[in-house]
PDB file of N, CA and C in Angstrom:
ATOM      1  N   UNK A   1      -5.966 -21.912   8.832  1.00  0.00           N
ATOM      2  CA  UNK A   1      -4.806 -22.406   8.109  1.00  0.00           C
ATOM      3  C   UNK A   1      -4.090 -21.228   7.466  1.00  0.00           C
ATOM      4  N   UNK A   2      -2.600 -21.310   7.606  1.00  0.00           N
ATOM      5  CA  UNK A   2      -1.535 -20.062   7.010  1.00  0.00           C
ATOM      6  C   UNK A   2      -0.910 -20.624   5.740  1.00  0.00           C
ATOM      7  N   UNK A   3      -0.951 -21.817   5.310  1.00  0.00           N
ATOM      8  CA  UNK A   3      -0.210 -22.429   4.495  1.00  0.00           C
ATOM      9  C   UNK A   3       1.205 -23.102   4.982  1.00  0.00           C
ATOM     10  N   UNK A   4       1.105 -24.015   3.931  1.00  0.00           N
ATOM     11  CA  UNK A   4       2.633 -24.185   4.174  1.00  0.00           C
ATOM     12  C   UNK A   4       2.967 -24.948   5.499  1.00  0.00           C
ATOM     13  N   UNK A   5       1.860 -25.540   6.082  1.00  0.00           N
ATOM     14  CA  UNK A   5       1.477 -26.278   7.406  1.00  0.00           C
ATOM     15  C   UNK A   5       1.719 -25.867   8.259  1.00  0.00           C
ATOM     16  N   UNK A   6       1.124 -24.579   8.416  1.00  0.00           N
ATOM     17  CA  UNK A   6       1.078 -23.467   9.883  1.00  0.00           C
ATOM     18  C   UNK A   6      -0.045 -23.634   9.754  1.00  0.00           C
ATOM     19  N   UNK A   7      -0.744 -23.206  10.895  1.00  0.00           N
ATOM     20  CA  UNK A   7      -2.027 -22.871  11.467  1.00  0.00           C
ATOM     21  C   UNK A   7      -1.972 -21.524  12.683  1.00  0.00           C
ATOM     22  N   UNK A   8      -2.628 -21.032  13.236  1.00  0.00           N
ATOM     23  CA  UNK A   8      -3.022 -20.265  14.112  1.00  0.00           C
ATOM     24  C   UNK A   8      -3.981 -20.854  15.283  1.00  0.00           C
ATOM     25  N   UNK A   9      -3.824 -21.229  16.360  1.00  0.00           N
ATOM     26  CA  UNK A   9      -4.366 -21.865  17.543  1.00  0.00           C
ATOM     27  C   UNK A   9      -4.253 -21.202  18.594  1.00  0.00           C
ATOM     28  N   UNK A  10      -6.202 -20.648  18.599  1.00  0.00           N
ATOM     29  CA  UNK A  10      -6.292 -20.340  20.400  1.00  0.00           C
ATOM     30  C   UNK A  10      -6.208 -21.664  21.219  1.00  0.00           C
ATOM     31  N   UNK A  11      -5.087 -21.173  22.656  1.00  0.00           N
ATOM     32  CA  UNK A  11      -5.222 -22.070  23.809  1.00  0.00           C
ATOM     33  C   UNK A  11      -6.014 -21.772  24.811  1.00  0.00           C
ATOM     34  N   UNK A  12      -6.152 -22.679  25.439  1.00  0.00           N
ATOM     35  CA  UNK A  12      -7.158 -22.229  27.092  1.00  0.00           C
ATOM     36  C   UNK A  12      -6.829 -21.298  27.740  1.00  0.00           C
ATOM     37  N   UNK A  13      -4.947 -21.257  27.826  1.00  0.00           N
ATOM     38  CA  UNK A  13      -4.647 -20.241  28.287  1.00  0.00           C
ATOM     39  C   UNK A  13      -4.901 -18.964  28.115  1.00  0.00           C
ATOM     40  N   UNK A  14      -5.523 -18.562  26.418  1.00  0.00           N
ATOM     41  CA  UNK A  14      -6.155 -17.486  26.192  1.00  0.00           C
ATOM     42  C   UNK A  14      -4.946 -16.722  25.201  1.00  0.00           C
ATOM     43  N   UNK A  15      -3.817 -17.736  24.930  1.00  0.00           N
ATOM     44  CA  UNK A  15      -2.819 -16.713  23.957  1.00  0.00           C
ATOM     45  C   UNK A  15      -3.255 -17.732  22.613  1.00  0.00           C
ATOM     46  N   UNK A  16      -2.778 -16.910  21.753  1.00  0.00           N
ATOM     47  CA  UNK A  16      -2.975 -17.145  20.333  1.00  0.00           C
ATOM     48  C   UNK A  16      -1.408 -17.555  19.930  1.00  0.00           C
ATOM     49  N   UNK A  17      -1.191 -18.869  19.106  1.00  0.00           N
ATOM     50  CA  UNK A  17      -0.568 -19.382  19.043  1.00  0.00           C
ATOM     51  C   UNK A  17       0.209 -19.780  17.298  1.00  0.00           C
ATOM     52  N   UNK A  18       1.336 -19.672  16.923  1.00  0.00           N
ATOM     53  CA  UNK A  18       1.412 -19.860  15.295  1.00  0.00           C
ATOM     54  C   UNK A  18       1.747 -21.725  15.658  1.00  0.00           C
ATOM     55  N   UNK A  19       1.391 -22.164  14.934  1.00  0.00           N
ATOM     56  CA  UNK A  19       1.624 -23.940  15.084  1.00  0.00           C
ATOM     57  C   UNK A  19       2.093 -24.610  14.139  1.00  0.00           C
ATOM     58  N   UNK A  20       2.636 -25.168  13.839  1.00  0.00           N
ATOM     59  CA  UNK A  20       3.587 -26.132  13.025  1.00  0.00           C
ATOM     60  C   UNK A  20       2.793 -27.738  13.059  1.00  0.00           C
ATOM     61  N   UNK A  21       2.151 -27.923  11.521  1.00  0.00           N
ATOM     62  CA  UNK A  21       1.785 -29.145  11.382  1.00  0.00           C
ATOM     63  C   UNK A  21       3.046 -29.838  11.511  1.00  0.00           C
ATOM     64  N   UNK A  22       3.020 -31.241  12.082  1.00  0.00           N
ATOM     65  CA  UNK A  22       4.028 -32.316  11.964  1.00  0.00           C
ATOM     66  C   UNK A  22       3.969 -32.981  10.705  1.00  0.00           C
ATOM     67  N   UNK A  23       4.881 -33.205  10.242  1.00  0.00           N
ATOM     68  CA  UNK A  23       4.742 -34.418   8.884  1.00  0.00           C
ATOM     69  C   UNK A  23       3.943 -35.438   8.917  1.00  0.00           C
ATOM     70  N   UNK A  24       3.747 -36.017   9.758  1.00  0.00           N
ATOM     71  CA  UNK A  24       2.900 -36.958   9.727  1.00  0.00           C
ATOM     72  C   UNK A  24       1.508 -37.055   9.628  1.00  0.00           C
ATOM     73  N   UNK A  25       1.237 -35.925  10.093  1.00  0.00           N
ATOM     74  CA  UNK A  25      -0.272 -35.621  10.243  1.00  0.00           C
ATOM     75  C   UNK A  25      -0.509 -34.437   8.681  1.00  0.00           C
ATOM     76  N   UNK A  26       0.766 -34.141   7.797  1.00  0.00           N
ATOM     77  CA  UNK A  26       0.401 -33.420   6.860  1.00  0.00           C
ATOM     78  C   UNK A  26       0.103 -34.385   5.879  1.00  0.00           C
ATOM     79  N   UNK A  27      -0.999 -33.967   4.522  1.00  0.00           N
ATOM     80  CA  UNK A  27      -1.489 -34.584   3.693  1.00  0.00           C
ATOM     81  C   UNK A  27      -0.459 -35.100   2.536  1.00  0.00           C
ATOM     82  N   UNK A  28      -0.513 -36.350   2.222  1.00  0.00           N
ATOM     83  CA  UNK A  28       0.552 -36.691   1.561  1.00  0.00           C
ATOM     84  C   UNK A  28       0.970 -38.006   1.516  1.00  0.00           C
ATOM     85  N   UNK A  29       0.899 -39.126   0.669  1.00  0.00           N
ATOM     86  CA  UNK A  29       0.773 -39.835   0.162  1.00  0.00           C
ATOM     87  C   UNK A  29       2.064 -40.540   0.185  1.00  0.00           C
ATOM     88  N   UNK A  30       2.245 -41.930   0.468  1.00  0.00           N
ATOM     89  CA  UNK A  30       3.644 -42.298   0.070  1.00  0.00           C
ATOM     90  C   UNK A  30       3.935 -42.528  -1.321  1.00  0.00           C
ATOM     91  N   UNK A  31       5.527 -42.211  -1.394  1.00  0.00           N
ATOM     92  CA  UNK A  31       6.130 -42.731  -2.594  1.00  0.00           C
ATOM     93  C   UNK A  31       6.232 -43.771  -2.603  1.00  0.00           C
ATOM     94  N   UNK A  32       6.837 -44.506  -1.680  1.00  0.00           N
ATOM     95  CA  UNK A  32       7.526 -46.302  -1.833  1.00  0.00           C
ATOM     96  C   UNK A  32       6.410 -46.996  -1.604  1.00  0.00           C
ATOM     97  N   UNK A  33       5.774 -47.803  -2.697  1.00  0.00           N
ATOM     98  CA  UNK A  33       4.986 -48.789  -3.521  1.00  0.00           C
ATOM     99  C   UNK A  33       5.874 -49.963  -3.443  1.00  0.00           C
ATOM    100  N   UNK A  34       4.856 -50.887  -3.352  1.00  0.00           N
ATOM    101  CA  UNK A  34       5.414 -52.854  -3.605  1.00  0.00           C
ATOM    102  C   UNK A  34       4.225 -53.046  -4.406  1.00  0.00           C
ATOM    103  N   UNK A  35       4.953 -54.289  -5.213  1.00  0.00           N
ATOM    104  CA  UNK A  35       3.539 -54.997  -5.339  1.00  0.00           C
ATOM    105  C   UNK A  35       2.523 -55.290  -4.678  1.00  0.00           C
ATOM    106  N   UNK A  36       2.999 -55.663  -3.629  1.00  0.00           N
ATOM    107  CA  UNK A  36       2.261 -56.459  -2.759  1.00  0.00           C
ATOM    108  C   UNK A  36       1.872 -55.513  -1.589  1.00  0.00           C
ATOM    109  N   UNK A  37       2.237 -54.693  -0.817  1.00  0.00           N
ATOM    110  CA  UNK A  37       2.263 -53.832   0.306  1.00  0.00           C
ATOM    111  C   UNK A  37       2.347 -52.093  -0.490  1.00  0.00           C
ATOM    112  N   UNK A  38       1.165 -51.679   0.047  1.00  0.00           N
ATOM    113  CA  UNK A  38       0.794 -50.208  -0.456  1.00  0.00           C
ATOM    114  C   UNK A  38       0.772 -49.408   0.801  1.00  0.00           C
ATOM    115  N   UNK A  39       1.715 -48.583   1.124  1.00  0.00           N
ATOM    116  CA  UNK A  39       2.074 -47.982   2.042  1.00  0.00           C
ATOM    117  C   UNK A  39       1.342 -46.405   2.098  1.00  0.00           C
ATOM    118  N   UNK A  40       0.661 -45.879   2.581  1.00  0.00           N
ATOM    119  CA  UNK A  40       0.039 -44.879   2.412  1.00  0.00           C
ATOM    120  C   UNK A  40      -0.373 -44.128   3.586  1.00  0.00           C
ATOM    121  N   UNK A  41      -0.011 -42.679   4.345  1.00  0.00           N
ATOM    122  CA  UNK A  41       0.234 -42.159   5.259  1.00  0.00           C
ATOM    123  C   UNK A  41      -1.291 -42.080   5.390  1.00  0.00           C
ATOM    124  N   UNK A  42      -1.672 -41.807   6.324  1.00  0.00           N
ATOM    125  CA  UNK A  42      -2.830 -41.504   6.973  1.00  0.00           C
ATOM    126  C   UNK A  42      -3.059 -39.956   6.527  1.00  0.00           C
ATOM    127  N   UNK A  43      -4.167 -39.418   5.924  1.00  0.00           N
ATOM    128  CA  UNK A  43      -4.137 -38.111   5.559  1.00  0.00           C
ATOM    129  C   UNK A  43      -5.532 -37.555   6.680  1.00  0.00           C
ATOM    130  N   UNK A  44      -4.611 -36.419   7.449  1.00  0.00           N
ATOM    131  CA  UNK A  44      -5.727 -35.921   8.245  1.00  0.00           C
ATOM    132  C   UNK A  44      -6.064 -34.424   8.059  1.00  0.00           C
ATOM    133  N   UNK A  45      -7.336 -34.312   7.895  1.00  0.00           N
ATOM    134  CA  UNK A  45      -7.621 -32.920   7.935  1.00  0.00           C
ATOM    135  C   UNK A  45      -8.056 -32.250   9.325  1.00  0.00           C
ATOM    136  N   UNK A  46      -7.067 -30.653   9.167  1.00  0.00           N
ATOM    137  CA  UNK A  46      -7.820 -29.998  10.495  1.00  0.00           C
ATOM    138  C   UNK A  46      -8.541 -28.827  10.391  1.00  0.00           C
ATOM    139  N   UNK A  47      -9.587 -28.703  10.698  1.00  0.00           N
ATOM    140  CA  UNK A  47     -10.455 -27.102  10.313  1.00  0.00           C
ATOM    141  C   UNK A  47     -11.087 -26.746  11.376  1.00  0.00           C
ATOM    142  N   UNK A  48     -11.274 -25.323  11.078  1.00  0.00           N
ATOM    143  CA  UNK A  48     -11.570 -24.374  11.957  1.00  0.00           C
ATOM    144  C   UNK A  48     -12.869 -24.740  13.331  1.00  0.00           C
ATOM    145  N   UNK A  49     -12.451 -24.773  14.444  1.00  0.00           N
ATOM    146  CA  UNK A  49     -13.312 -25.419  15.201  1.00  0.00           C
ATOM    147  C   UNK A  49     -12.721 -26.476  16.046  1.00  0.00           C
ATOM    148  N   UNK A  50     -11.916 -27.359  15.463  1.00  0.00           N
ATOM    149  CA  UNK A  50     -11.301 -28.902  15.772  1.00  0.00           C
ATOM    150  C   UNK A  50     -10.571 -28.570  16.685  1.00  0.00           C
ATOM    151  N   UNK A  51     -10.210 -29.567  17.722  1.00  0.00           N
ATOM    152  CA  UNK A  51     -10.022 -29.578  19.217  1.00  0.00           C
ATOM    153  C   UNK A  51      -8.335 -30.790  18.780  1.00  0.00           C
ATOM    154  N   UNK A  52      -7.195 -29.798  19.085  1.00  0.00           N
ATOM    155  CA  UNK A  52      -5.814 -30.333  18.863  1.00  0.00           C
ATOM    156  C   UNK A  52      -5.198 -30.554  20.028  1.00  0.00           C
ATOM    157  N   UNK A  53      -4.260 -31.298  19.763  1.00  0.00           N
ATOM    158  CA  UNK A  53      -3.037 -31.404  20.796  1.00  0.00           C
ATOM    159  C   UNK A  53      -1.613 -30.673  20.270  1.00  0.00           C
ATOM    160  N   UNK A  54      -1.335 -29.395  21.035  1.00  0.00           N
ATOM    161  CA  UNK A  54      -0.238 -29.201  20.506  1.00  0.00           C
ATOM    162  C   UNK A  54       0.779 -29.174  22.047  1.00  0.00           C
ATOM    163  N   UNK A  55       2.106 -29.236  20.859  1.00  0.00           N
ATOM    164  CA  UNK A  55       3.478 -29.249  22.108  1.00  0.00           C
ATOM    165  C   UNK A  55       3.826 -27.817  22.175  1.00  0.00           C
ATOM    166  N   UNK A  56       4.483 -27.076  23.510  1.00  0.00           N
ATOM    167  CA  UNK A  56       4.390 -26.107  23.430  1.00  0.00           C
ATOM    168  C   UNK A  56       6.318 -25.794  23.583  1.00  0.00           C
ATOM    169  N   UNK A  57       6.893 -24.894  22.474  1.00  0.00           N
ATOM    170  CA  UNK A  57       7.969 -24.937  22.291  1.00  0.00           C
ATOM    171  C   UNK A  57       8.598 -24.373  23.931  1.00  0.00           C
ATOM    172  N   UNK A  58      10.010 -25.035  24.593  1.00  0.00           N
ATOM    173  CA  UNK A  58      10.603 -24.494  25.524  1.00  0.00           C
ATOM    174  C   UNK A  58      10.592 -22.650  25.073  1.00  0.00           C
ATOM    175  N   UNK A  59      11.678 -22.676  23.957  1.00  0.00           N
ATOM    176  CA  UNK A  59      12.480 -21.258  23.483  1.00  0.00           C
ATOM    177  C   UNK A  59      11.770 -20.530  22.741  1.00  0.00           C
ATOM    178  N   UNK A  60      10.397 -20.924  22.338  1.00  0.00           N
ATOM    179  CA  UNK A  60       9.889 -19.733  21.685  1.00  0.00           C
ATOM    180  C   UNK A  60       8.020 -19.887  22.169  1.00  0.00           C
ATOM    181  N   UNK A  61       7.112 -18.836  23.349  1.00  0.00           N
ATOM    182  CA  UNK A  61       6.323 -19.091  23.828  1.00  0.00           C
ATOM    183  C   UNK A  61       5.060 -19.255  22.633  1.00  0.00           C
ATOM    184  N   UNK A  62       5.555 -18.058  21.782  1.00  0.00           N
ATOM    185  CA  UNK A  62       4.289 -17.856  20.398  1.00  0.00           C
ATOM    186  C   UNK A  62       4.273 -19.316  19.443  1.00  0.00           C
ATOM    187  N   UNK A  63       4.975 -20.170  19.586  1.00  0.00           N
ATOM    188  CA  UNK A  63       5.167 -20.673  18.690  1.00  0.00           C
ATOM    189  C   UNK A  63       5.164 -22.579  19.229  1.00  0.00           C
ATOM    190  N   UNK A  64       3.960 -23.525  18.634  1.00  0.00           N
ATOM    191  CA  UNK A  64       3.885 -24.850  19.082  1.00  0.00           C
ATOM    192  C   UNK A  64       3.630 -25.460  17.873  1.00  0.00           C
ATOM    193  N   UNK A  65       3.494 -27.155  17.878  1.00  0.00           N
ATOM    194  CA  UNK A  65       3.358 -27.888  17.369  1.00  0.00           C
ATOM    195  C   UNK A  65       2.229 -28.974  17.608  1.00  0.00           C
ATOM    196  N   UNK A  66       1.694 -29.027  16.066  1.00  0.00           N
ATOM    197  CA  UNK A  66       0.661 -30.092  16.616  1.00  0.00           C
ATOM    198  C   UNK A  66       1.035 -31.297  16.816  1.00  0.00           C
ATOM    199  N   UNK A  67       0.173 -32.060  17.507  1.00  0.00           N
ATOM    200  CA  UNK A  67       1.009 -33.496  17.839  1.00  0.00           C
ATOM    201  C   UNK A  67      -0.364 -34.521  17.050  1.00  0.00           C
ATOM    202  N   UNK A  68      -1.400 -33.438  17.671  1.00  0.00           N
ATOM    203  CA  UNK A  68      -2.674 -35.376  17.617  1.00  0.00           C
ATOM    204  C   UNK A  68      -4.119 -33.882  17.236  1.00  0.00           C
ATOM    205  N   UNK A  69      -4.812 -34.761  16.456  1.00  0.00           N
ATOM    206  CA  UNK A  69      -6.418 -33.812  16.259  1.00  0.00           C
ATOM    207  C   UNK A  69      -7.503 -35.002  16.725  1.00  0.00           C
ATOM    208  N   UNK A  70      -8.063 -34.628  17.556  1.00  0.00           N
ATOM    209  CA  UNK A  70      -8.387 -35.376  18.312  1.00  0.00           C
ATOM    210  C   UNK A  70     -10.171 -35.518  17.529  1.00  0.00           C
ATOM    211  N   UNK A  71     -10.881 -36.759  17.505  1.00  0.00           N
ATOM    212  CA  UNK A  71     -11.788 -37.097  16.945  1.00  0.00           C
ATOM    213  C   UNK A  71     -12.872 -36.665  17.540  1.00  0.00           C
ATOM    214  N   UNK A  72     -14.362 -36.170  17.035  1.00  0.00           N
ATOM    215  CA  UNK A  72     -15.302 -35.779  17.533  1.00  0.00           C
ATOM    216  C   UNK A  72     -15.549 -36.406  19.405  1.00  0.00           C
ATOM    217  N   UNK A  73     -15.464 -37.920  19.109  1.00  0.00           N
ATOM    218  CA  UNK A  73     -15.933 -38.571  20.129  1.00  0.00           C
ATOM    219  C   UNK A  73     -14.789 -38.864  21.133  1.00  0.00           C
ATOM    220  N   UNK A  74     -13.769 -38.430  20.823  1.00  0.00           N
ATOM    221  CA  UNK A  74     -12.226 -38.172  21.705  1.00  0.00           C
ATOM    222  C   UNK A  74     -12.277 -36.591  22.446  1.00  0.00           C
ATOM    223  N   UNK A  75     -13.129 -35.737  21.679  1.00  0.00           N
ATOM    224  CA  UNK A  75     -12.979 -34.634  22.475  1.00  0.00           C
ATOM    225  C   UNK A  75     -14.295 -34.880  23.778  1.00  0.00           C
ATOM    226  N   UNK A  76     -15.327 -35.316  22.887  1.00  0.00           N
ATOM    227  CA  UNK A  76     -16.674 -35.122  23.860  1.00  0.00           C
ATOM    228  C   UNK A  76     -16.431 -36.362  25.086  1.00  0.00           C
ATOM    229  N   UNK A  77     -15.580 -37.004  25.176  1.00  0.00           N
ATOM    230  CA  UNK A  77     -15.051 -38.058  26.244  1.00  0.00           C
ATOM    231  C   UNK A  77     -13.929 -36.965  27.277  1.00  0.00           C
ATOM    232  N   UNK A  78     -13.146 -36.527  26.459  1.00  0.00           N
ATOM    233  CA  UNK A  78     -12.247 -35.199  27.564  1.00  0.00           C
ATOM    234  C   UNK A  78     -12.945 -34.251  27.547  1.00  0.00           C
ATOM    235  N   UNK A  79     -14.472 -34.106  27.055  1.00  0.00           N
ATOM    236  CA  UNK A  79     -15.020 -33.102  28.134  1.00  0.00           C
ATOM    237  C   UNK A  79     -15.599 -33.522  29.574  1.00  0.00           C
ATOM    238  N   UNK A  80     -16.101 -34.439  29.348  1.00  0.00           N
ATOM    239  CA  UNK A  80     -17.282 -35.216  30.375  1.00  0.00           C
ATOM    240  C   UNK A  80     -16.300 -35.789  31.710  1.00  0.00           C
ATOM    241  N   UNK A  81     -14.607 -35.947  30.660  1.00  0.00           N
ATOM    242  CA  UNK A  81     -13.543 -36.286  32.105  1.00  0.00           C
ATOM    243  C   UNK A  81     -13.388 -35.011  32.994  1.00  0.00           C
ATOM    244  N   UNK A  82     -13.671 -33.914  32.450  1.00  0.00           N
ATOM    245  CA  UNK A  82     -13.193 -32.968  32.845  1.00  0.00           C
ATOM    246  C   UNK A  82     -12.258 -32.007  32.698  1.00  0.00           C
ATOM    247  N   UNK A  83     -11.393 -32.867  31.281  1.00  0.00           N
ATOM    248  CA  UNK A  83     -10.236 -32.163  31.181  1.00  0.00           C
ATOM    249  C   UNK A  83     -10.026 -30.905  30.048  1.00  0.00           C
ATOM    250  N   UNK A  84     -11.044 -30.356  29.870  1.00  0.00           N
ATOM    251  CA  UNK A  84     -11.240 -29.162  29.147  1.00  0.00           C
ATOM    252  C   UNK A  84     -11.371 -27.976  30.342  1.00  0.00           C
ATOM    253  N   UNK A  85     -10.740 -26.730  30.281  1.00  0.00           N
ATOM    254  CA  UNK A  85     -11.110 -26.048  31.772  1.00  0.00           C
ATOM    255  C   UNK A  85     -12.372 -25.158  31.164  1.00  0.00           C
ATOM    256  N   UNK A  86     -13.232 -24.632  31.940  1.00  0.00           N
ATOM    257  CA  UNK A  86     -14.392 -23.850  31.925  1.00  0.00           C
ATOM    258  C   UNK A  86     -14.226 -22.721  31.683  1.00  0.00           C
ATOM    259  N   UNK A  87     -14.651 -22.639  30.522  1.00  0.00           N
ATOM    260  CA  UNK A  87     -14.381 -20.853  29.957  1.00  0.00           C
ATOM    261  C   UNK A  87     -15.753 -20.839  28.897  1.00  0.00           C
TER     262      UNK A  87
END
């Protein structure tokens, strides 16, 4: 983590990557409250190790976005599919 909802992400491809948390997936709480309906973003944490989905910008190659952090038992299912490459 760089702050400020950057991160740094090796890809398969083997380049090192600066990444842009999405809002949605950053920690953070809603404002707009009801009585009745408590609206509250999903707060996800990502740390060192964790297996992401990022988008990879057209115009700038160094530079992607995360989309999805994928759950212990979401990664060990896309290994066993195959879709992790062998390195």
């Amino acid at each position: 983590m760089l702050g400020n909802g950057r991160l740094e992400a090796m890809c398969f491809d083997g380049v090192k990557r600066l990444c842009h948390i999405r809002g949605k997936l950053r920690k953070k709480a809603s404002k707009y409250k009801t009585m009745f309906i408590f609206n509250q973003a999903k707060i996800v944490w990502i740390n060192q190790g964790d297996i992401i989905l990022i988008g990879l910008r057209d115009y700038q190659d160094a530079k992607a976005d995360v989309i999805l952090k994928y759950t212990p038992d979401e990664a060990r299912n896309l290994k066993t599919y195959g879709e992790f490459p062998e390195t």
